[in-house]
N, C-alpha and C. Protein backbone atom coordinates (compact mmCIF):
# COMPACT_ATOMS: atom_id res chain seq x y z
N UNK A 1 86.84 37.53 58.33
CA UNK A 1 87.60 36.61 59.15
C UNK A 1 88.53 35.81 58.25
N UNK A 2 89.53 35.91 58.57
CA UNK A 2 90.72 35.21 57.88
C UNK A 2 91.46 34.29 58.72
N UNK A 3 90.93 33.45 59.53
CA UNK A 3 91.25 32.06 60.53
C UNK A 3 92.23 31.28 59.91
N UNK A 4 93.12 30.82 60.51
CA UNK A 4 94.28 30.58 60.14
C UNK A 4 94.69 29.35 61.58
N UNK A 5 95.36 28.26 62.03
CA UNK A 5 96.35 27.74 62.75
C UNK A 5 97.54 27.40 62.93
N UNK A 6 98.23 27.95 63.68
CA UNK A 6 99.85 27.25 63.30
C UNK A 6 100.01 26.54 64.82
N UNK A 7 100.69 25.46 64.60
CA UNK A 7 101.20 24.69 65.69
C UNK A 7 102.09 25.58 66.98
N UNK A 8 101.97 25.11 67.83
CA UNK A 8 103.10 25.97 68.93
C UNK A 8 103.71 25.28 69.04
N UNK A 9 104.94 25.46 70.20
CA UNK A 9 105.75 24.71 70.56
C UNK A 9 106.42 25.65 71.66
N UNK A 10 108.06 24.89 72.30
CA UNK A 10 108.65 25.23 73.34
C UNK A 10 108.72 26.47 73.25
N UNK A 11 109.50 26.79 72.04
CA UNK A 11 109.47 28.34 71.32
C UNK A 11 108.66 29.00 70.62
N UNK A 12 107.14 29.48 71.43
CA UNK A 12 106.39 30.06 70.64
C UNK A 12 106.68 31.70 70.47
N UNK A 13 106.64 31.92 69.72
CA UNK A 13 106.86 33.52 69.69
C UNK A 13 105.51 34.23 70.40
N UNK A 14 104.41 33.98 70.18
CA UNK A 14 103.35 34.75 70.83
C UNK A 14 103.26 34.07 72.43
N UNK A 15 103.78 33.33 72.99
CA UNK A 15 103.41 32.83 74.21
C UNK A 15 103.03 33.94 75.05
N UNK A 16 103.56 34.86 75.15
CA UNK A 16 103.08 36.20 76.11
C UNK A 16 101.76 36.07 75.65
N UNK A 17 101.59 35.87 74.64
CA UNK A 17 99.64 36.62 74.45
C UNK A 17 98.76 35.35 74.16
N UNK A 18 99.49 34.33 74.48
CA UNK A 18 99.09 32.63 74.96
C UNK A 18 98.68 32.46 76.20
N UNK A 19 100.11 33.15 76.85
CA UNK A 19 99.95 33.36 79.03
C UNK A 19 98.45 34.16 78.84
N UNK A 20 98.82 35.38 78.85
CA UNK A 20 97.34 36.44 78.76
C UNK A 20 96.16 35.92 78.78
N UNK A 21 95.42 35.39 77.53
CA UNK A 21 94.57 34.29 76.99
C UNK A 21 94.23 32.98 78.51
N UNK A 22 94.84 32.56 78.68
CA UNK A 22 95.25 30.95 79.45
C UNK A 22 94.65 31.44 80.74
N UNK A 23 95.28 33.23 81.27
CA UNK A 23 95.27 33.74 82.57
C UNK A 23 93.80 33.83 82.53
N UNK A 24 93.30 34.69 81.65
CA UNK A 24 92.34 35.36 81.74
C UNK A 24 91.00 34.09 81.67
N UNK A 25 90.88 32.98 80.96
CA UNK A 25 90.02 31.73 80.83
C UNK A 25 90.17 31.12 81.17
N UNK A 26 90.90 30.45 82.04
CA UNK A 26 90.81 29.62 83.10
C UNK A 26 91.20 29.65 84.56
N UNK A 27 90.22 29.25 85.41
CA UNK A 27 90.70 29.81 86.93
C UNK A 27 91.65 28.92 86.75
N UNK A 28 92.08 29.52 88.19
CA UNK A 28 93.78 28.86 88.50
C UNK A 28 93.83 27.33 88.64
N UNK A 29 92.49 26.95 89.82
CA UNK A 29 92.47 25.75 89.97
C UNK A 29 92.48 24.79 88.76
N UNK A 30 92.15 25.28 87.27
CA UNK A 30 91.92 24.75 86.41
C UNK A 30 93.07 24.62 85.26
N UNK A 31 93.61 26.25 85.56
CA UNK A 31 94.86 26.10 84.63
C UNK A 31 95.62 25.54 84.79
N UNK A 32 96.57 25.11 83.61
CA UNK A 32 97.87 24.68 83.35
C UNK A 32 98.78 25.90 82.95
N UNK A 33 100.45 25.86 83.69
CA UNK A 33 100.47 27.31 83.37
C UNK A 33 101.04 27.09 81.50
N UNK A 34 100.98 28.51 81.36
CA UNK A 34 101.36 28.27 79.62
C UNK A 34 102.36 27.75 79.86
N UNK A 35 103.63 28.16 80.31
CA UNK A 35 105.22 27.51 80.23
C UNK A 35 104.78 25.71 79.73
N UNK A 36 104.45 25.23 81.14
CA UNK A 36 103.94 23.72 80.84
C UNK A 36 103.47 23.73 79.96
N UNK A 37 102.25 23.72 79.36
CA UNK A 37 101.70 23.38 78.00
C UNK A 37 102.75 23.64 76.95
N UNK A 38 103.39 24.45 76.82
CA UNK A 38 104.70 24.29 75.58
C UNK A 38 105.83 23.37 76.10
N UNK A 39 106.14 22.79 77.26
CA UNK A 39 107.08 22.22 76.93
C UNK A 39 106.30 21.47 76.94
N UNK A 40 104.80 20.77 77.82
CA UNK A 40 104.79 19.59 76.85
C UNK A 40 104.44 19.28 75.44
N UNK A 41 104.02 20.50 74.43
CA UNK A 41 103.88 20.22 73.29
C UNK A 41 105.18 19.88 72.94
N UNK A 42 106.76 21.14 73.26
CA UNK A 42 107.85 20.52 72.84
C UNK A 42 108.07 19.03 72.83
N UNK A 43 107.45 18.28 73.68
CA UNK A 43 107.93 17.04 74.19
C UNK A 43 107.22 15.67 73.21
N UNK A 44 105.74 16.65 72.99
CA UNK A 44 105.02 15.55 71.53
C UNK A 44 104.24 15.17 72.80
N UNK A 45 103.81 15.85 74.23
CA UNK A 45 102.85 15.02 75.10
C UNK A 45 101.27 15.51 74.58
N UNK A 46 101.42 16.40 74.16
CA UNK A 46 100.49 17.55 73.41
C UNK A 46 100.39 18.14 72.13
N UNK A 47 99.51 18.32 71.53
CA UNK A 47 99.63 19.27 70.68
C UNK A 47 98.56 20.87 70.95
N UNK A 48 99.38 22.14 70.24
CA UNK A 48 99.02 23.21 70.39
C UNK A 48 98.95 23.88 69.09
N UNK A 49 97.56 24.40 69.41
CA UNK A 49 97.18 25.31 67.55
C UNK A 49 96.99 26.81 68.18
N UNK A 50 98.11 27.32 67.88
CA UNK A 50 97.47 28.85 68.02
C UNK A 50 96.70 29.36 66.81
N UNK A 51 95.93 29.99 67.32
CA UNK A 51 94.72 30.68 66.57
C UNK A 51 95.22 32.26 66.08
N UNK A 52 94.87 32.88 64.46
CA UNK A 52 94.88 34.03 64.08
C UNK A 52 93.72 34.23 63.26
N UNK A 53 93.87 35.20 63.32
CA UNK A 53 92.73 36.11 62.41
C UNK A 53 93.95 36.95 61.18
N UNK A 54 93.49 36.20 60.26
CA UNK A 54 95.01 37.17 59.88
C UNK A 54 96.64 37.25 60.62
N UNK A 55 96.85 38.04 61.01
CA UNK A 55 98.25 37.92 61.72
C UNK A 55 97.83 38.23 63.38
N UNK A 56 96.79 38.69 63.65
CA UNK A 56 96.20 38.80 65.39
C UNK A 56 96.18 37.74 65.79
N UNK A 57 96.82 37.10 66.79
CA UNK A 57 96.86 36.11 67.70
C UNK A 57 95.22 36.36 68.34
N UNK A 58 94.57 35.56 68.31
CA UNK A 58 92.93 35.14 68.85
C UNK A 58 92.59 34.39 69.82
N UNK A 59 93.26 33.72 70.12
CA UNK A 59 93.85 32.45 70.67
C UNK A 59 94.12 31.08 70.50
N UNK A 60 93.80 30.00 71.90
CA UNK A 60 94.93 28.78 71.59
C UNK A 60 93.94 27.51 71.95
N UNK A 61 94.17 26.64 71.22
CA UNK A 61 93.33 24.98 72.00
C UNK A 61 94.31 24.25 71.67
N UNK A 62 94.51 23.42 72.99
CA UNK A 62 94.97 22.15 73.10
C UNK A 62 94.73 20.67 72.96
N UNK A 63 95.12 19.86 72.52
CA UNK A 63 94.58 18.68 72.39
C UNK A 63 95.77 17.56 71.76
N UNK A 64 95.12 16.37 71.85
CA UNK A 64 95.47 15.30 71.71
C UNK A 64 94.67 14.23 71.29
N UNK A 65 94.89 13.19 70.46
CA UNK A 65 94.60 12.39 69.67
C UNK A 65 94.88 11.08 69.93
N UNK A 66 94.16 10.14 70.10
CA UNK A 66 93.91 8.46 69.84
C UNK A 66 93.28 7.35 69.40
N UNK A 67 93.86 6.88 68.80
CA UNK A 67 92.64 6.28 67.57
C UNK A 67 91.66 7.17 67.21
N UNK A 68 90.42 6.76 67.23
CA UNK A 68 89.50 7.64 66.86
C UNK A 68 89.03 9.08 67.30
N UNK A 69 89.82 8.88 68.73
CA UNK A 69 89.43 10.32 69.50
C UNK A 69 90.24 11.70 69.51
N UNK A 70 89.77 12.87 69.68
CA UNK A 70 90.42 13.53 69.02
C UNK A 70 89.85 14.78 70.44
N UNK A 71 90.67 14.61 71.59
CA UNK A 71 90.41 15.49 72.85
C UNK A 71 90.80 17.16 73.05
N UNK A 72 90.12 17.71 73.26
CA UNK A 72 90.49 19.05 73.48
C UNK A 72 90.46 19.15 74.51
N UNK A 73 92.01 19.45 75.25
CA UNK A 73 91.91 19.79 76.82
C UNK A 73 92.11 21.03 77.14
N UNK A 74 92.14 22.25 76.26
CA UNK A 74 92.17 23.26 76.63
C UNK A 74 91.52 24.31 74.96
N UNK A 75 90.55 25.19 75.65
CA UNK A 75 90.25 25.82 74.05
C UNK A 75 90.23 27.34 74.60
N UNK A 76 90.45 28.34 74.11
CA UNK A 76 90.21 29.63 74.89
C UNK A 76 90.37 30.83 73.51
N UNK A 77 89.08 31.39 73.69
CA UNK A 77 89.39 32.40 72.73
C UNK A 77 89.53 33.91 73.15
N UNK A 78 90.87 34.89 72.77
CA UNK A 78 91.00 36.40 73.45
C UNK A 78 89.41 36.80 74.18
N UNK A 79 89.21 37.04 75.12
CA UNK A 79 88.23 38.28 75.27
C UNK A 79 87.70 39.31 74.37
N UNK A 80 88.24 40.08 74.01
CA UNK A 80 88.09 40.58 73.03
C UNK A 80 87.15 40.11 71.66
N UNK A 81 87.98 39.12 71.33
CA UNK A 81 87.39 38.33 70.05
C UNK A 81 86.37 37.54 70.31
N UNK A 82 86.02 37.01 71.65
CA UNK A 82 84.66 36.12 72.02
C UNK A 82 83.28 36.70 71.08
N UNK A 83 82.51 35.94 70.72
CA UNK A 83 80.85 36.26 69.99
C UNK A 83 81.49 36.96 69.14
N UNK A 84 82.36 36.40 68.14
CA UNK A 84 82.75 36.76 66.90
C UNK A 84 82.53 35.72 65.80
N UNK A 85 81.96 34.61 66.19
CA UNK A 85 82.28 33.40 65.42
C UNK A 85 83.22 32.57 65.38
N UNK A 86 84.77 32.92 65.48
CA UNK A 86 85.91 32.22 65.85
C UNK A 86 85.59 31.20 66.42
N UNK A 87 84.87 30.54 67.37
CA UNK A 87 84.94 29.49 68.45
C UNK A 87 84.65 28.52 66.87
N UNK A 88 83.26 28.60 66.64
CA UNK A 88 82.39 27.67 65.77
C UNK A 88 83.56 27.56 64.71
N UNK A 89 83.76 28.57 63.87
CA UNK A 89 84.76 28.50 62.69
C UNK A 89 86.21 27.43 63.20
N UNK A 90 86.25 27.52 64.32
CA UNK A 90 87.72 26.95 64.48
C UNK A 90 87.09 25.16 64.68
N UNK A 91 86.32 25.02 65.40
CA UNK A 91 85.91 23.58 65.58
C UNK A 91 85.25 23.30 64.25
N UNK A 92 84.73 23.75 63.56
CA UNK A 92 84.28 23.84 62.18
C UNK A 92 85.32 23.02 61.46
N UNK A 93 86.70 23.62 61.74
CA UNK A 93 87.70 23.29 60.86
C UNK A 93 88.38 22.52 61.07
N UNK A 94 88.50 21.87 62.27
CA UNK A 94 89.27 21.11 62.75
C UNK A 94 88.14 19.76 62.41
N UNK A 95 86.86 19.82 62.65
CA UNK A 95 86.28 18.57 62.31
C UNK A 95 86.19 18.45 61.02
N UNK A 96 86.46 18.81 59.94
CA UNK A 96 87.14 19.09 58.59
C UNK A 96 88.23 18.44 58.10
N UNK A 97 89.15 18.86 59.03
CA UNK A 97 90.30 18.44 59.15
C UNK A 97 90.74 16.86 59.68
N UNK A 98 90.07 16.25 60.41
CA UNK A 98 89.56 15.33 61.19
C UNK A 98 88.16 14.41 60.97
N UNK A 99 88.07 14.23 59.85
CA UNK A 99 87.00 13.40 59.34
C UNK A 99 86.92 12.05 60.61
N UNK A 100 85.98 11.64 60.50
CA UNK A 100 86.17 10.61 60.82
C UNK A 100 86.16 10.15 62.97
N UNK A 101 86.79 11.28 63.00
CA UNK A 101 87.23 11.16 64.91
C UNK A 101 85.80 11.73 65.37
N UNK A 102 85.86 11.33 66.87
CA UNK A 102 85.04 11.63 67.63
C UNK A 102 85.38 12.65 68.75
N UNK A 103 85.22 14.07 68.71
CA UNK A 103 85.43 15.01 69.41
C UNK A 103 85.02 14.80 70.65
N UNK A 104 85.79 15.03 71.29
CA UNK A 104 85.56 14.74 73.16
C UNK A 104 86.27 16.10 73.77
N UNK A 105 85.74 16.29 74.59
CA UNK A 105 86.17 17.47 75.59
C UNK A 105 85.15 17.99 76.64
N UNK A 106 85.93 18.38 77.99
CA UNK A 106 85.92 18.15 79.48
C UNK A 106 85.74 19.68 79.89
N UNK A 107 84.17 19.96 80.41
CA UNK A 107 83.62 21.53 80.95
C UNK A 107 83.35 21.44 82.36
N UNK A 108 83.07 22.57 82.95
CA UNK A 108 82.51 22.62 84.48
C UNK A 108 81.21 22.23 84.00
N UNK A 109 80.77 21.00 85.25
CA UNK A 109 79.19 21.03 84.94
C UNK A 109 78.72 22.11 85.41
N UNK A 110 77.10 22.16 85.09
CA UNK A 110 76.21 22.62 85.58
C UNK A 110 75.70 22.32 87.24
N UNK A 111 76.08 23.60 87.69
CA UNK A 111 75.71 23.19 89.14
C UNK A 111 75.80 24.42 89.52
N UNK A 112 74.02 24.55 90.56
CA UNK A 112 73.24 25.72 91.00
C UNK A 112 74.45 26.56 91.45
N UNK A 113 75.15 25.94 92.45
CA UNK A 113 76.13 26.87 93.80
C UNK A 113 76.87 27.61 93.22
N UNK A 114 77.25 26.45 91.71
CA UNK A 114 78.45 27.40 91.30
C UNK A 114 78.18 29.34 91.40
N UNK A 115 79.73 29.69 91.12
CA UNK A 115 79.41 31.57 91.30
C UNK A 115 79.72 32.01 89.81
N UNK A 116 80.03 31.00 88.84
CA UNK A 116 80.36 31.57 87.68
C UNK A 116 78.96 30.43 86.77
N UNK A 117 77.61 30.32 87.34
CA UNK A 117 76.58 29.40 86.61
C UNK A 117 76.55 29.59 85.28
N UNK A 118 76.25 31.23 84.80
CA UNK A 118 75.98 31.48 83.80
C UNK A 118 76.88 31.35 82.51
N UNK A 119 78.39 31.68 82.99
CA UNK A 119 79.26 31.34 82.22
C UNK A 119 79.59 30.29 81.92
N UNK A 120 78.89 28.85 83.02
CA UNK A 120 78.99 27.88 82.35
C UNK A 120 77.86 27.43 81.68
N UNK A 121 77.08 28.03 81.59
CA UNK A 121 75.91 27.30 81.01
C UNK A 121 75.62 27.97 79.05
N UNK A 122 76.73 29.48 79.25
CA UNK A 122 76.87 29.97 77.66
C UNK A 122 78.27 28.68 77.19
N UNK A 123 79.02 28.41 78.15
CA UNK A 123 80.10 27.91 77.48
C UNK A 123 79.26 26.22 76.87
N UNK A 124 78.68 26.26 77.70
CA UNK A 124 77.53 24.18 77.28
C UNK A 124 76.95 24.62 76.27
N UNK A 125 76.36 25.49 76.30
CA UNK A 125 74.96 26.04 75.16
C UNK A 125 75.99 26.34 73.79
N UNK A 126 77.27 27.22 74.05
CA UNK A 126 77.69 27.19 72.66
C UNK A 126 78.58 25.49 71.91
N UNK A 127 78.98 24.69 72.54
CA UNK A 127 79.24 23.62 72.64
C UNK A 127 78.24 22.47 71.86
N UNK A 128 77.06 22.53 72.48
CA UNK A 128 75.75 21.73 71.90
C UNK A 128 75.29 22.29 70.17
N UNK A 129 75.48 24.12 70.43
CA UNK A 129 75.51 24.65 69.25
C UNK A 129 76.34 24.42 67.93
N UNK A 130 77.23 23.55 68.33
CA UNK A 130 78.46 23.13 67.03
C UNK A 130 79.09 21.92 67.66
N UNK A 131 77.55 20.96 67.67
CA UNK A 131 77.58 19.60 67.17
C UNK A 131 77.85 18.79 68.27
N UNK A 132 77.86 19.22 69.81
CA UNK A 132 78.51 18.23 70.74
C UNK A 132 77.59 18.09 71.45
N UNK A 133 77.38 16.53 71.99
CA UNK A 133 76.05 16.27 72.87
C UNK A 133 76.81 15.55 74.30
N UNK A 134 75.54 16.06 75.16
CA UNK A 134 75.84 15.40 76.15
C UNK A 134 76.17 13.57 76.05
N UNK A 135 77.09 13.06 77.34
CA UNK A 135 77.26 11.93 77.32
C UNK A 135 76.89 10.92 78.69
N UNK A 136 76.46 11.96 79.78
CA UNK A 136 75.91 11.19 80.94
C UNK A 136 77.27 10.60 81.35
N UNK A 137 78.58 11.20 81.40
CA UNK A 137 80.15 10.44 81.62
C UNK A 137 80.24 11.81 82.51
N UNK A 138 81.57 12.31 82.95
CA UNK A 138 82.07 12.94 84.03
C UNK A 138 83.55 12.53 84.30
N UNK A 139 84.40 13.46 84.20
CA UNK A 139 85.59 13.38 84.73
C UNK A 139 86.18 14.22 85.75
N UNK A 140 87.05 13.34 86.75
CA UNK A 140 87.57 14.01 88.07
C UNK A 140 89.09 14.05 88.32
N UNK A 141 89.50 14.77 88.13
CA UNK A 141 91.00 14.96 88.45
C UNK A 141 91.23 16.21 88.86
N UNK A 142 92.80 16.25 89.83
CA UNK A 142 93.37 17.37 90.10
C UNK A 142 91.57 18.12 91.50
N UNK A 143 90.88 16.79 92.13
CA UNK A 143 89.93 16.96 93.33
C UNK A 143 88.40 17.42 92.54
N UNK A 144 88.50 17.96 90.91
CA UNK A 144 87.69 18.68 90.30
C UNK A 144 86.91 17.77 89.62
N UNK A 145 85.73 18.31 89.07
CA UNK A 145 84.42 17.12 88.07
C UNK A 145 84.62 18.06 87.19
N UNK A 146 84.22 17.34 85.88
CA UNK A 146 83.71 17.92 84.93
C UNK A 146 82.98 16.71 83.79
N UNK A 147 81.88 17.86 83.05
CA UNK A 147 81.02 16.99 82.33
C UNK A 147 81.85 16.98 81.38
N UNK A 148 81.94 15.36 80.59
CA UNK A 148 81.97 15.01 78.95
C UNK A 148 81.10 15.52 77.83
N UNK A 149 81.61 15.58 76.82
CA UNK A 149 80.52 16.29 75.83
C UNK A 149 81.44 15.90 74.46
N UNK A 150 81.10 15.07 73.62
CA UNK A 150 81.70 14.45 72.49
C UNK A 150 80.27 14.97 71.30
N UNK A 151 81.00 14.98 69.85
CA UNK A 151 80.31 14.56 68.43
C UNK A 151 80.15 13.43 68.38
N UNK A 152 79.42 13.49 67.26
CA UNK A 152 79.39 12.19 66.85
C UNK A 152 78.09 10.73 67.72
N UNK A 153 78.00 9.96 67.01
CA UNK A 153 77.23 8.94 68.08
C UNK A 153 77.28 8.45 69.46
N UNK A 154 77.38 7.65 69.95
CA UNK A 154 77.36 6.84 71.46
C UNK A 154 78.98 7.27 71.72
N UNK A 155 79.32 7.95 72.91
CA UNK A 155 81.13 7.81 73.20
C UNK A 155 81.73 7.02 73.74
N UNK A 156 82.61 7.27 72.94
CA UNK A 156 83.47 5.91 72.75
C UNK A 156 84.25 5.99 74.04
N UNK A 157 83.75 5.67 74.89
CA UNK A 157 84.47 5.24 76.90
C UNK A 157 85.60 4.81 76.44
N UNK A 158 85.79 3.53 76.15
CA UNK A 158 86.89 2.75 75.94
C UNK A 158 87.83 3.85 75.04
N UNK A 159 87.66 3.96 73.87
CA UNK A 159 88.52 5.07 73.29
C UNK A 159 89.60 6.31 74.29
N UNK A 160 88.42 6.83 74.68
CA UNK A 160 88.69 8.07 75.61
C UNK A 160 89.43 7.45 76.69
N UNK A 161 88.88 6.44 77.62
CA UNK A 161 90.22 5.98 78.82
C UNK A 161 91.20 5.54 78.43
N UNK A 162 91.46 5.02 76.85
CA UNK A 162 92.78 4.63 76.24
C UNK A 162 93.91 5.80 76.12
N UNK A 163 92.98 6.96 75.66
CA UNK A 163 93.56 8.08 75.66
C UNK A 163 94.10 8.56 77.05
N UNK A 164 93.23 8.84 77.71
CA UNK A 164 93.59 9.29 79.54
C UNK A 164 94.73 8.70 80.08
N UNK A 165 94.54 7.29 79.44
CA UNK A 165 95.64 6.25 80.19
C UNK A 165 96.81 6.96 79.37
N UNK A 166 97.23 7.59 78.88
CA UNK A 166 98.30 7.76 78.10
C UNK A 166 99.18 9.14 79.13
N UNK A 167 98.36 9.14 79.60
CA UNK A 167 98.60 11.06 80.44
C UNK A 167 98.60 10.70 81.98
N UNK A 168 98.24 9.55 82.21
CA UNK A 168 98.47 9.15 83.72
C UNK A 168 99.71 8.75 84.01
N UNK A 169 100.00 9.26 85.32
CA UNK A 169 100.59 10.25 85.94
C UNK A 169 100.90 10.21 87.39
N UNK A 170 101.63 10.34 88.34
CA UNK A 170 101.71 10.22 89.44
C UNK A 170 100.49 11.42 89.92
N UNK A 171 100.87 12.52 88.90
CA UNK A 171 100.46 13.79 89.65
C UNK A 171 99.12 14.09 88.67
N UNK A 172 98.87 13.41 88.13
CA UNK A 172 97.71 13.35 86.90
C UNK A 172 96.58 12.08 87.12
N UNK A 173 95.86 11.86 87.78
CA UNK A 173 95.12 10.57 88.31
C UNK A 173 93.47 10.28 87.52
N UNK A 174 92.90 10.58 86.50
CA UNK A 174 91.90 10.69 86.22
C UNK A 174 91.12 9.54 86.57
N UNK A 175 89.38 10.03 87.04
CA UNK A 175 88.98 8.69 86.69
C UNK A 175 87.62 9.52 86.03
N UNK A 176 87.79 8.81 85.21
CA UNK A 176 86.19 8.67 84.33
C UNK A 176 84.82 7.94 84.98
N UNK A 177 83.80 8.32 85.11
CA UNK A 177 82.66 8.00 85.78
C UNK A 177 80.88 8.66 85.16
N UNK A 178 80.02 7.65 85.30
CA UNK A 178 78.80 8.30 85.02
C UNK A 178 78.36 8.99 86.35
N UNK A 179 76.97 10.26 86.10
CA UNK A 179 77.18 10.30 87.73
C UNK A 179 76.36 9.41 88.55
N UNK A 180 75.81 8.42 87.95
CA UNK A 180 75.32 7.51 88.82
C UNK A 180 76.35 6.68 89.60
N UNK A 181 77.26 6.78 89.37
CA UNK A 181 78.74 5.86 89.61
C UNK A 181 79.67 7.11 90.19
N UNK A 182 78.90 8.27 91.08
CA UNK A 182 80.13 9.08 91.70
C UNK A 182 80.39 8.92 93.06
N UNK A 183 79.05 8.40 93.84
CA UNK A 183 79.39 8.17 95.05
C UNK A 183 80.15 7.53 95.61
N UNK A 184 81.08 7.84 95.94
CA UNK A 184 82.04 7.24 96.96
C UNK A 184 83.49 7.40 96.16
N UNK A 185 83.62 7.57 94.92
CA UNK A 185 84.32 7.78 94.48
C UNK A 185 85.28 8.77 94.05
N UNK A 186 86.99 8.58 94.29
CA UNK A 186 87.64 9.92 94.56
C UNK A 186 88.79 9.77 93.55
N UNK A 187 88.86 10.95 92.94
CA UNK A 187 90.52 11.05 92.03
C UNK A 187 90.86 12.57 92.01
């Protein structure tokens, strides 16, 4: 493995095999399409690391940074290349890279009904496996939940809604919540 990142942008040359990647790992309700995610990296609303193995595009995570926090709102590795190690090696490196921050990032919870359970419960299990613990937090936007899952000690709430607040939005409404604090509550 020869793991490598380079930044994207408006003009990525691999974006076709960015779209691909993006299509294939996240349902629709969930995606952002690629186009968007590069212009908003063009724009500095985002940042984007495409992933190689050598010169093979592997894939892409998204994220953004505040004070201490350091959010991944999108991570996806080729099909292909999945249970290769890549996932671990890449968060490996980035918390490397990132001394100091507190990794935060937003999954489907766990929930019986779901039709894709199992796939979320390998995507939690490899997550916990390279260093991220549950936080008893929850985020809802775009009608959807999802569980929090940060490094590091106690999460930093305040941090993370400083961050959120930065991305709100007419059409972007988050609210952060424990789930003891979901009833009645809508974003």
């Amino acid at each position: 493995m020869d793991l490598h990142m380079v930044q994207a942008g408006e003009n990525f040359a691999d974006a076709a095999r960015m779209d691909a990647v993006n299509r294939e790992a996240f349902p629709k309700e969930e995606r952002v399409p690629t186009k968007e995610l590069l212009r908003m990296a063009g724009e500095g609303l985002i940042r984007i690391l495409a992933l190689y193995d050598r010169e093979d595009f592997i894939g892409f995570l998204t994220y953004l940074t505040h004070g201490a926090i350091f959010y991944i709102s999108f991570f996806a590795i080729d099909r292909s290349r999945r249970n290769r190690g890549y996932g671990g090696a890449v968060l490996r490196e980035l918390q490397e890279q990132y001394p100091g921050r507190q990794f935060v990032l937003d999954l489907e919870p766990l929930d019986a009904a779901a039709e894709n359970l199992p796939q979320r419960r390998r995507r939690r299990a490899f997550y916990l496996r390279n260093g991220f613990h549950a936080t008893s937090y929850f985020l809802r936007y775009r009608g959807l939940t999802f569980e929090i899952l940060c490094t590091g000690g106690v999460f930093d709430r305040e941090g993370f809604s400083a961050l959120m607040d930065t991305l709100r939005s007419p059409a972007f409404q988050p609210v952060l919540f424990r789930r003891s604090e979901e009833s009645g509550r809508q974003g």
